[in-house]
C-alpha atoms as a PDB file:
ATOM      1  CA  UNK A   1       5.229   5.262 -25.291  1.00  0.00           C
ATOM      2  CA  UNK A   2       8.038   3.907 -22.521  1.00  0.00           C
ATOM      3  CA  UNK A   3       8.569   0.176 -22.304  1.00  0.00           C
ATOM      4  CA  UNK A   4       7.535   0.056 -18.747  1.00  0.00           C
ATOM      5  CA  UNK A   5       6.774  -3.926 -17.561  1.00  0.00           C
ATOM      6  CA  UNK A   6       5.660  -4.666 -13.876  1.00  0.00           C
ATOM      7  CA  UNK A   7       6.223  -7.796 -11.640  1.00  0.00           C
ATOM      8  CA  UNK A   8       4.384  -8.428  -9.203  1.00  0.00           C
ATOM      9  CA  UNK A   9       6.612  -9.454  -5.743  1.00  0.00           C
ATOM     10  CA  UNK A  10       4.526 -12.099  -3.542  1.00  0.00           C
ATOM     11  CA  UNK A  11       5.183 -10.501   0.528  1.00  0.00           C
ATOM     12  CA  UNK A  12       2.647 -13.136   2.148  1.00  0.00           C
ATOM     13  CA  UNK A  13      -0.903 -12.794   3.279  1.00  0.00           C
ATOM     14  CA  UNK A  14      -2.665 -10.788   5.898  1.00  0.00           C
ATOM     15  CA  UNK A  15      -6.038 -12.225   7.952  1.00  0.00           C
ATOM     16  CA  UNK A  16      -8.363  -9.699   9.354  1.00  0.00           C
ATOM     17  CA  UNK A  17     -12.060  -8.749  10.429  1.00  0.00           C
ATOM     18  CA  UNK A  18     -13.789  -7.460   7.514  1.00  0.00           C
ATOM     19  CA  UNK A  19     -15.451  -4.875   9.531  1.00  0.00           C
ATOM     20  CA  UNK A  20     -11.981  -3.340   9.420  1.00  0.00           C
ATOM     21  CA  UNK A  21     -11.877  -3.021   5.752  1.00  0.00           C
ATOM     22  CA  UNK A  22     -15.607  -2.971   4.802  1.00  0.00           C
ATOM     23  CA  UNK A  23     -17.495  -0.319   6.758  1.00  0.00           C
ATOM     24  CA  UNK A  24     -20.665  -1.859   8.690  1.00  0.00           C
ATOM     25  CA  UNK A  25     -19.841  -5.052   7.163  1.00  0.00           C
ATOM     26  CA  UNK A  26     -21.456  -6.952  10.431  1.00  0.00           C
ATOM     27  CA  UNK A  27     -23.840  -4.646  12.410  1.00  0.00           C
ATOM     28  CA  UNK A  28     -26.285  -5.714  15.011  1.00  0.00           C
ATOM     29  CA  UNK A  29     -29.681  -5.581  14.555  1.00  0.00           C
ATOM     30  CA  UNK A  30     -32.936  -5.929  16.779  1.00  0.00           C
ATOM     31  CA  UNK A  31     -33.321  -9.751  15.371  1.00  0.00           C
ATOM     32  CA  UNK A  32     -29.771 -10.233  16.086  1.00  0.00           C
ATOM     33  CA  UNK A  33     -27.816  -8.093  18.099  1.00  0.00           C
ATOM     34  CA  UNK A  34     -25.057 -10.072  18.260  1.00  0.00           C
ATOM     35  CA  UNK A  35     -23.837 -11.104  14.849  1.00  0.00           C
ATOM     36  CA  UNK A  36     -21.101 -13.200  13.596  1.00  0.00           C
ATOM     37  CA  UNK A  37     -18.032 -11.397  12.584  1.00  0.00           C
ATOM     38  CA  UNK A  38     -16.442 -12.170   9.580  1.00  0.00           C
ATOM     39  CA  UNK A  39     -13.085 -13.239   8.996  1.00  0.00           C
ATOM     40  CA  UNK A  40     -10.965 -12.408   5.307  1.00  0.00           C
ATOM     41  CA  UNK A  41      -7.783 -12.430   4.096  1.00  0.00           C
ATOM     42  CA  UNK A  42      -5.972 -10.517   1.932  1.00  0.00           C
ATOM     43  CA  UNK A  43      -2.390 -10.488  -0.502  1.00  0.00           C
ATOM     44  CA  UNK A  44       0.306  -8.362   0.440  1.00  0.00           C
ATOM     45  CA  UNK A  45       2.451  -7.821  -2.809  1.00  0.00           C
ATOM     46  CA  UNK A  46       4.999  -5.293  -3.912  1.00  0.00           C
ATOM     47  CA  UNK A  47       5.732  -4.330  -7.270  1.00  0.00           C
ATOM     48  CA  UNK A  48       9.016  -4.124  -9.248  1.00  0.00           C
ATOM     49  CA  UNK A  49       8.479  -1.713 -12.141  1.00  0.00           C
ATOM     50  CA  UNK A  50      10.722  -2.059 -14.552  1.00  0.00           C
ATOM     51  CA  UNK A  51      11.664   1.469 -16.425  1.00  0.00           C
ATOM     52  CA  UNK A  52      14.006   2.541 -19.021  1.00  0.00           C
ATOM     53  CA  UNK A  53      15.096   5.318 -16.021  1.00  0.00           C
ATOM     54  CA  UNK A  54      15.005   3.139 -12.710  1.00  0.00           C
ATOM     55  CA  UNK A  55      14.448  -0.162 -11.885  1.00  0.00           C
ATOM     56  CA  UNK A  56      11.809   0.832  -9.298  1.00  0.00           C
ATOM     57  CA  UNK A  57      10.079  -0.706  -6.037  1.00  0.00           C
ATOM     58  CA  UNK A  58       6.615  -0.217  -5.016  1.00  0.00           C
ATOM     59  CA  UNK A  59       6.001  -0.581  -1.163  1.00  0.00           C
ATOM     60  CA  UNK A  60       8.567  -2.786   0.682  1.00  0.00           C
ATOM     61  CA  UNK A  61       5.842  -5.036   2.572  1.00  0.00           C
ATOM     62  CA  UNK A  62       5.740  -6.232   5.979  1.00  0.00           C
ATOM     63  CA  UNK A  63       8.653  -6.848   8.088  1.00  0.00           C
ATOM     64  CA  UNK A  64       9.931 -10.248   8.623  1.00  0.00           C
ATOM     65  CA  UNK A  65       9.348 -10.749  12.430  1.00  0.00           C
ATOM     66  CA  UNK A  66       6.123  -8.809  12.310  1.00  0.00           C
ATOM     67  CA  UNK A  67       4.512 -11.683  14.473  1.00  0.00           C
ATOM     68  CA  UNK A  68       7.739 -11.906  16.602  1.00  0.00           C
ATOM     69  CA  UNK A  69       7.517  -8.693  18.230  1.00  0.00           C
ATOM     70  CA  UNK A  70       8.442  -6.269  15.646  1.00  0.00           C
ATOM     71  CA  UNK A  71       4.538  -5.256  15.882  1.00  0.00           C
ATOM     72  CA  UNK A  72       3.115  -4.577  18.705  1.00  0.00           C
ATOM     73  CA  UNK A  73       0.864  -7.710  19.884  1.00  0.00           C
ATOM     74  CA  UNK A  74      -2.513  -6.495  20.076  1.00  0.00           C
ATOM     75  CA  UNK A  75      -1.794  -4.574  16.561  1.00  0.00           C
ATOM     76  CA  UNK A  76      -0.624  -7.920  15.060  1.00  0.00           C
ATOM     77  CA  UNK A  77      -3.264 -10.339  16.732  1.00  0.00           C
ATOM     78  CA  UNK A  78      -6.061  -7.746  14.622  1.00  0.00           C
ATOM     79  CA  UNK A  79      -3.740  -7.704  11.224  1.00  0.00           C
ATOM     80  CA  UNK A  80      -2.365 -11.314  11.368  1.00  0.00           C
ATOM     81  CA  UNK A  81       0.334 -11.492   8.567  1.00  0.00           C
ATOM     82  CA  UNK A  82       0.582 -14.808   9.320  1.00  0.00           C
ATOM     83  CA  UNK A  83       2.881 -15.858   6.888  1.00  0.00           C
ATOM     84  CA  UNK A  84       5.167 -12.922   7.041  1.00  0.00           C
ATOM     85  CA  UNK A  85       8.577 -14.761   8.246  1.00  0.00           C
ATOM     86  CA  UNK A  86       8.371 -16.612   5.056  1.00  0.00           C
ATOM     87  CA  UNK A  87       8.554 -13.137   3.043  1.00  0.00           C
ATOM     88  CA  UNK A  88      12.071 -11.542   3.647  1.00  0.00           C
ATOM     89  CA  UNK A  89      11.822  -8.393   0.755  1.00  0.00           C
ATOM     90  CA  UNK A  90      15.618 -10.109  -0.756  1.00  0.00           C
ATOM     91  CA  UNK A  91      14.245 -13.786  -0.693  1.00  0.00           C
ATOM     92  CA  UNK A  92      11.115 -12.432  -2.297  1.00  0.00           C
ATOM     93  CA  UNK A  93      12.962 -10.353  -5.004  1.00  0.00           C
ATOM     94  CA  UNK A  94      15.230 -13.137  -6.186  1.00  0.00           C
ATOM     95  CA  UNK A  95      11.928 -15.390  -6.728  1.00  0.00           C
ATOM     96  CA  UNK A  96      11.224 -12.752  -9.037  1.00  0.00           C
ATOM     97  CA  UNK A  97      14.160 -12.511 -10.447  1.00  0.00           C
ATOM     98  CA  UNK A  98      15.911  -8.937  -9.007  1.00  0.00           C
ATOM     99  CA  UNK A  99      18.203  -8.619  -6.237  1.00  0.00           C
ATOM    100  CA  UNK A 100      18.153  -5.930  -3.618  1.00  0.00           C
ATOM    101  CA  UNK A 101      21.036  -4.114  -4.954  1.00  0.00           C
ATOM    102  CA  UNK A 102      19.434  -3.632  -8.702  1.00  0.00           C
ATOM    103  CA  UNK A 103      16.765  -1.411  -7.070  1.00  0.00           C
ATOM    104  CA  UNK A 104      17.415   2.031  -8.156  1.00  0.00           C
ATOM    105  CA  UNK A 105      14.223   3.517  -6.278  1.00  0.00           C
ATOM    106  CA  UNK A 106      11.246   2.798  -3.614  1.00  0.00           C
ATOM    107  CA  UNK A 107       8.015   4.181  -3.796  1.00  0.00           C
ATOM    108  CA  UNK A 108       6.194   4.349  -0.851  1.00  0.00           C
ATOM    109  CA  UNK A 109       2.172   4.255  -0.690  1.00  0.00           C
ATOM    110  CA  UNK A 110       2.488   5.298   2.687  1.00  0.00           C
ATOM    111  CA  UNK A 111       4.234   3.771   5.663  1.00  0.00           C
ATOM    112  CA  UNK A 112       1.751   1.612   7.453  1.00  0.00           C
ATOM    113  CA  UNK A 113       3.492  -1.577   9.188  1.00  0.00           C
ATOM    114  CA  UNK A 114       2.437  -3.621   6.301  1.00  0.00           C
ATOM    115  CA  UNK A 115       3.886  -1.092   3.860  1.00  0.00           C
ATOM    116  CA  UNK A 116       7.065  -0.086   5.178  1.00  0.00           C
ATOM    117  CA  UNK A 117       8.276  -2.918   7.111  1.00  0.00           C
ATOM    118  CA  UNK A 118      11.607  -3.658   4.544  1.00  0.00           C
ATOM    119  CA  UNK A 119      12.302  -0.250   4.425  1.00  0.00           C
ATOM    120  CA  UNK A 120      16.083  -0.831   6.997  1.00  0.00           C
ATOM    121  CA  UNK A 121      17.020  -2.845   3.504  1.00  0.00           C
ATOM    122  CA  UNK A 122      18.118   0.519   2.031  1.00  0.00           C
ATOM    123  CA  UNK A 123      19.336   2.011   5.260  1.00  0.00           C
ATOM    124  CA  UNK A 124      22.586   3.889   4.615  1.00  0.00           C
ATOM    125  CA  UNK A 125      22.018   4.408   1.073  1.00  0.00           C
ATOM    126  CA  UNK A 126      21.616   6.430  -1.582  1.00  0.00           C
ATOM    127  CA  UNK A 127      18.172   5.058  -3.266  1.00  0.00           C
ATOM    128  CA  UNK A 128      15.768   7.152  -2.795  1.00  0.00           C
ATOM    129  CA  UNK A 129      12.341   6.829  -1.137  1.00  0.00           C
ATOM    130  CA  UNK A 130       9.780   8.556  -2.200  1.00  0.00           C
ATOM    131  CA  UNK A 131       6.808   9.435   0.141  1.00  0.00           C
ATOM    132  CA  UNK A 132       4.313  12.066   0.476  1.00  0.00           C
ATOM    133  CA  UNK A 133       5.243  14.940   2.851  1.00  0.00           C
ATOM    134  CA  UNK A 134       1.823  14.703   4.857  1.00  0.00           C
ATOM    135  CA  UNK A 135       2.409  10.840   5.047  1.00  0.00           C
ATOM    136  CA  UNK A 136       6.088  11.360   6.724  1.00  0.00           C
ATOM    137  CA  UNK A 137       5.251  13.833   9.194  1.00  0.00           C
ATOM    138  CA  UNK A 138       1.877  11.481   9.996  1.00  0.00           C
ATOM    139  CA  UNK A 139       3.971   8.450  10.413  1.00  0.00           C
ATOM    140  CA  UNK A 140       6.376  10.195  12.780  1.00  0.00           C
ATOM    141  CA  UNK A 141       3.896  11.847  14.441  1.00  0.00           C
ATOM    142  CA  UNK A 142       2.066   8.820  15.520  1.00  0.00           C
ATOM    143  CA  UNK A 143       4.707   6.441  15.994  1.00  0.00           C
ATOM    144  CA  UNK A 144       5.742   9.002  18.584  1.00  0.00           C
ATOM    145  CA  UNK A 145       3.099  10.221  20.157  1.00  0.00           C
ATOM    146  CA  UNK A 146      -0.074   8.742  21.412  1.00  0.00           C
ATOM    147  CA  UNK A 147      -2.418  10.728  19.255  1.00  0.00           C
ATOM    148  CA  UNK A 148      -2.810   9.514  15.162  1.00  0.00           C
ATOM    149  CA  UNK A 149      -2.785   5.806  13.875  1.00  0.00           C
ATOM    150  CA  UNK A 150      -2.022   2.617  15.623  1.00  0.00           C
ATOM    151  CA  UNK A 151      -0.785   1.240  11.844  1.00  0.00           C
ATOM    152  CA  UNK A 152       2.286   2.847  12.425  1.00  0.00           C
ATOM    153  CA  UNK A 153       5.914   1.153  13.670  1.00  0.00           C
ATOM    154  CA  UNK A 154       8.647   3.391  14.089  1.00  0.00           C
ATOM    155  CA  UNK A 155      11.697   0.799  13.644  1.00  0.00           C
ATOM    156  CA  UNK A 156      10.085   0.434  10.130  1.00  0.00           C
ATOM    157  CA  UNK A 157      10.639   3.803   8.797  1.00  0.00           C
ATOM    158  CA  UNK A 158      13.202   5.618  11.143  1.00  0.00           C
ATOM    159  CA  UNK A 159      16.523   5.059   9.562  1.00  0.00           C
ATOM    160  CA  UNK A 160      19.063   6.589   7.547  1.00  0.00           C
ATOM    161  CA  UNK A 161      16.993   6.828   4.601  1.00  0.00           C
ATOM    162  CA  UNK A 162      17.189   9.152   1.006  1.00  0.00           C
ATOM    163  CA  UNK A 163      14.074  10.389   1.366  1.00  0.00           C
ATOM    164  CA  UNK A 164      12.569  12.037  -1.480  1.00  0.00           C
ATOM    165  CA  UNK A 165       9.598  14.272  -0.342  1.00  0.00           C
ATOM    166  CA  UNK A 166       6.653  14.398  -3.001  1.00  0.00           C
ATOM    167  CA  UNK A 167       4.612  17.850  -2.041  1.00  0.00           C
ATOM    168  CA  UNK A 168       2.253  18.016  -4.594  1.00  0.00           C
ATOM    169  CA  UNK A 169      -1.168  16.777  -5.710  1.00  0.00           C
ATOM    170  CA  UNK A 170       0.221  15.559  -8.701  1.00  0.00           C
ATOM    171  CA  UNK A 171       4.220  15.144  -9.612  1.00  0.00           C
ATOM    172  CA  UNK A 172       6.077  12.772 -12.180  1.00  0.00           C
ATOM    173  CA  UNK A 173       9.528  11.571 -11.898  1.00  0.00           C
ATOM    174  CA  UNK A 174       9.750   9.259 -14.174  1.00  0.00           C
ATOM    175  CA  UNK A 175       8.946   9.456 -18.120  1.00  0.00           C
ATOM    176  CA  UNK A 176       4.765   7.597 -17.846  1.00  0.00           C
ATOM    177  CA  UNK A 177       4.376   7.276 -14.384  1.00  0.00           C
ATOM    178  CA  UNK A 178       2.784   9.795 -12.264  1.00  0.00           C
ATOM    179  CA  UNK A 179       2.662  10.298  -8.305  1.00  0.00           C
ATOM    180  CA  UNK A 180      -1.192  10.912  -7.428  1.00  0.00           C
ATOM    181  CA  UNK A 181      -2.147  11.956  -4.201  1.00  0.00           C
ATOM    182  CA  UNK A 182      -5.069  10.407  -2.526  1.00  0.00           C
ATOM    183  CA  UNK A 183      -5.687  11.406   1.008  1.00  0.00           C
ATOM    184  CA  UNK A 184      -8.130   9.495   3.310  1.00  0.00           C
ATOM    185  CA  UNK A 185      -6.905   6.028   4.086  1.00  0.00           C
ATOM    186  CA  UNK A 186      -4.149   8.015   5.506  1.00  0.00           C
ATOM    187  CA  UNK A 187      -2.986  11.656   4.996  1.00  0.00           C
ATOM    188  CA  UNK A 188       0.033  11.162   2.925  1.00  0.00           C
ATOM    189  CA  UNK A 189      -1.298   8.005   0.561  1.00  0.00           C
ATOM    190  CA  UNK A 190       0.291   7.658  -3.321  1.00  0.00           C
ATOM    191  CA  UNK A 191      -1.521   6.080  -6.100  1.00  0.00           C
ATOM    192  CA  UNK A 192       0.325   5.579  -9.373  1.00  0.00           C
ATOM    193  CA  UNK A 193      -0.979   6.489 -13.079  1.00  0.00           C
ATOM    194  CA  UNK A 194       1.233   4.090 -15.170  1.00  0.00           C
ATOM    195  CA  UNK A 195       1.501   4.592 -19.125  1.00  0.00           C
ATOM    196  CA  UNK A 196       2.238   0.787 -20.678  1.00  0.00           C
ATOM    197  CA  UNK A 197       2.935  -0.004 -23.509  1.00  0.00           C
ATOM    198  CA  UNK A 198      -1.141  -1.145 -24.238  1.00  0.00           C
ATOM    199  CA  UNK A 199      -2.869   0.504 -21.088  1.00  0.00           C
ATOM    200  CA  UNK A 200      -3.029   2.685 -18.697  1.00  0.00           C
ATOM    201  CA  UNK A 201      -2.742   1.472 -15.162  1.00  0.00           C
ATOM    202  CA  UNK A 202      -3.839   3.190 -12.234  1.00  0.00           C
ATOM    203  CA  UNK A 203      -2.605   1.889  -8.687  1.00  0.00           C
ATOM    204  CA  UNK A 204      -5.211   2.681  -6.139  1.00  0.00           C
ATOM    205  CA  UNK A 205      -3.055   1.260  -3.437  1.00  0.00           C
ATOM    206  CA  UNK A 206      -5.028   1.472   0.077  1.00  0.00           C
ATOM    207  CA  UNK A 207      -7.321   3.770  -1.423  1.00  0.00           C
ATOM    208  CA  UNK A 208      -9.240   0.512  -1.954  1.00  0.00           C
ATOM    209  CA  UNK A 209      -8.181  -2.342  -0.076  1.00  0.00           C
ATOM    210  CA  UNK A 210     -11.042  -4.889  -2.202  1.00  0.00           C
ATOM    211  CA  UNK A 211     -12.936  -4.562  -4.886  1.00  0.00           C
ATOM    212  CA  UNK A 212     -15.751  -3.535  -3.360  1.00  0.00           C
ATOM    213  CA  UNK A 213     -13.949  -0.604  -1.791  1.00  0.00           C
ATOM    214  CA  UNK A 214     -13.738   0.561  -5.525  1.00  0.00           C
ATOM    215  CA  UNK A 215     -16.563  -0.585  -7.159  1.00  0.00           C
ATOM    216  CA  UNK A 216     -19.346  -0.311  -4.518  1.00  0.00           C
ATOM    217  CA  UNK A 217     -17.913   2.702  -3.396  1.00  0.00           C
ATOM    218  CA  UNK A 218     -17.366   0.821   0.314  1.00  0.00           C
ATOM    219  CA  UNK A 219     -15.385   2.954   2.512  1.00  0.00           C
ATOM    220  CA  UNK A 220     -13.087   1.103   4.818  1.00  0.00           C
ATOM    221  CA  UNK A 221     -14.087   0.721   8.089  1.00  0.00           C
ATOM    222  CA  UNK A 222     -13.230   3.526  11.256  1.00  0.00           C
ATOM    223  CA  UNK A 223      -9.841   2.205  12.312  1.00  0.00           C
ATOM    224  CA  UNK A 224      -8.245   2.481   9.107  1.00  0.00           C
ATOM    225  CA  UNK A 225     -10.098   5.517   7.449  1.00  0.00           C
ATOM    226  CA  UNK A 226      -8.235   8.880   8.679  1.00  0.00           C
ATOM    227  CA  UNK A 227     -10.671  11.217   6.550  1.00  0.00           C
ATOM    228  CA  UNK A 228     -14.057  10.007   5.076  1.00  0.00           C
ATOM    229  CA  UNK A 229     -14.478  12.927   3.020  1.00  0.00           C
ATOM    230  CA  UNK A 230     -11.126  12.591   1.325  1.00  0.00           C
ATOM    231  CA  UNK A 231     -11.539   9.597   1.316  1.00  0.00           C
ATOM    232  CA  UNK A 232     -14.519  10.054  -1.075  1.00  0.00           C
ATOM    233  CA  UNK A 233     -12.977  12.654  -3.148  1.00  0.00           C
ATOM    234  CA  UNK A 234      -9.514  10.552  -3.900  1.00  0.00           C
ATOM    235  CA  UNK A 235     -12.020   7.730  -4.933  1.00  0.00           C
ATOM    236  CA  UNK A 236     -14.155  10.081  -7.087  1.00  0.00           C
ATOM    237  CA  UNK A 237     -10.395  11.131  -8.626  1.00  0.00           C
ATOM    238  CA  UNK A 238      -9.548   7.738  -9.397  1.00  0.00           C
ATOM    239  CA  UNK A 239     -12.616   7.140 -11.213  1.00  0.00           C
ATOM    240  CA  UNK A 240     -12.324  10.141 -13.398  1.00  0.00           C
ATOM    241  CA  UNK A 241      -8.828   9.026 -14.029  1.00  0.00           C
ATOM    242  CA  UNK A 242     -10.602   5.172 -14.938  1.00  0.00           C
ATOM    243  CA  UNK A 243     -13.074   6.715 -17.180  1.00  0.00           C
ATOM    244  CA  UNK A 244     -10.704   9.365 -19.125  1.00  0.00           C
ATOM    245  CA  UNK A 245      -7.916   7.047 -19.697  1.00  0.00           C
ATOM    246  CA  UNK A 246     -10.117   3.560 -20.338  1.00  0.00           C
ATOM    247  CA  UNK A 247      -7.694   2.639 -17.726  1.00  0.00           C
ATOM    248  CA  UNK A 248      -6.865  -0.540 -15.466  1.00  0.00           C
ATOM    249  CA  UNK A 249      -7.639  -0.270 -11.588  1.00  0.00           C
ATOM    250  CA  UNK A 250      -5.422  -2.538  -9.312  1.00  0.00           C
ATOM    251  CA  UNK A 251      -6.780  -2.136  -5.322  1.00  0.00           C
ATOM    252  CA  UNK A 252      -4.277  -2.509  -2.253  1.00  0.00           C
ATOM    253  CA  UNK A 253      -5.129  -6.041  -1.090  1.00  0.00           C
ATOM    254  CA  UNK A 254      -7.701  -7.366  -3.381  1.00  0.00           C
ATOM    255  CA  UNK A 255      -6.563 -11.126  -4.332  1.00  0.00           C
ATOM    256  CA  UNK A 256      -8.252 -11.128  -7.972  1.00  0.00           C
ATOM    257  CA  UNK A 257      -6.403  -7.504  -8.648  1.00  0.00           C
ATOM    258  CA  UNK A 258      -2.992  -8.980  -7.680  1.00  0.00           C
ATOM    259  CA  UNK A 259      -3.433 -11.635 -10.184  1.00  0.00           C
ATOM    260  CA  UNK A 260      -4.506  -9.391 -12.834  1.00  0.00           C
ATOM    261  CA  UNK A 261      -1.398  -7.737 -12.105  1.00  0.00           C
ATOM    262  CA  UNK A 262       0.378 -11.367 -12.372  1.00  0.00           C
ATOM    263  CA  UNK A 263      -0.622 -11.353 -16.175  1.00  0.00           C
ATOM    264  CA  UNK A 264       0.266  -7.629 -17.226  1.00  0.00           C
END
């Protein structure tokens, strides 16, 4: 078994309508057509995984001036990272106790604005950044076009970058860590089997955004859900995965998953 240790890198906090991550989580009835929405909030964390190969990053957050114009303002009033100019990826690294240069590789999940938004740290050099092939040519796609997702911010992703294209359903790179592939949230989403040293630990990413994505089997709601059905069938892979391995199932955003992760 690898000694492979994880620590969990705080990025901020991101306030949203649950309807956007819980689908039909306020609907109108006849009694009351006009319901309250409901406001949540969620953790946006990175992960340093430490390996005997790589010292490796998980997701590089959102970007500093996300609220300053980096997003666009109608994208940022409905994901409100409200704390995210307190959260610069270096600042956050050293509180952890890494610096930017000891990073020998990124992992991307995929490159939604609250993903990729540190990404211009490793501009010009040689790490490299692995990412799905469906999830690149996505991301480009509809950061140029205006067809695809909204979630998408070309400054955060378009730079002189190592890229390191991941093809497959299912690839390793490193000795106990395989690349999963779970389509739906967006095309090109990554999940993570982990082998520790006492569990297995599965990273559903934005597969599941809360718990009850997971465990209720909630899908997320219209806006952020590019295919239902895959979306379905990543989850049902995940779970197979849970069951098989006994394993440990950490969600995107879920607050109670991120400290779980705090403790491994």
């Amino acid at each position: 078994m690898m000694e492979i240790t994880i620590d969990l890198i705080d990025r901020g906090h991101i306030r949203t309508d649950l309807n956007h991550i819980i689908e039909g989580m306020a609907m109108g009835t006849a009694e009351n057509p006009n319901p309250d929405t409901v406001m949540g909030e969620g953790p946006v964390y990175n992960l340093v995984i430490d390996h005997p190969e790589a010292t490796i990053l998980w997701d590089t957050g959102s970007h500093p001036a996300a609220g300053d114009g980096h997003w666009p303002a109608q994208l940022y009033a409905a994901f409100e990272h409200y704390d995210a100019h307190e959260h610069v990826l270096s600042d956050d690294l050293a509180a952890a106790g890494y610096a930017l240069e000891e990073i020998d590789a990124v992992i991307q999940s995929h490159l939604h604005l609250d993903h990729a938004g540190g990404l211009h740290n490793f501009a010009g050099t040689d790490v490299p950044i692995y990412v799905h092939e469906a999830e690149l040519k996505h991301a480009y796609y509809s950061a140029n076009t205006d067809y695809g997702s909204d979630a998408y911010v070309a400054a955060d992703f378009d730079h002189d970058l190592n890229w390191e294209i991941i093809h497959r359903e299912s690839e390793t790179h490193f000795s106990g860590i395989e690349f999963l592939h779970l389509p739906g949230h967006t095309p090109g989403l990554l999940g993570l089997q982990i082998e520790l040293a006492d569990e297995t630990l599965l990273i559903a990413g934005d597969e599941a955004y809360m718990r009850q994505n997971y465990d209720e089997e909630l899908p997320l709601g219209a806006g952020l859900l590019w295919d239902k059905r895959a979306w379905f069938e990543s989850l049902r892979l995940l779970k197979d995965r849970e069951r098989r391995h006994d394993a440990l199932v950490v969600c995107g955003h879920d607050a109670g998953d991120a400290e779980r992760l705090r403790k491994l």
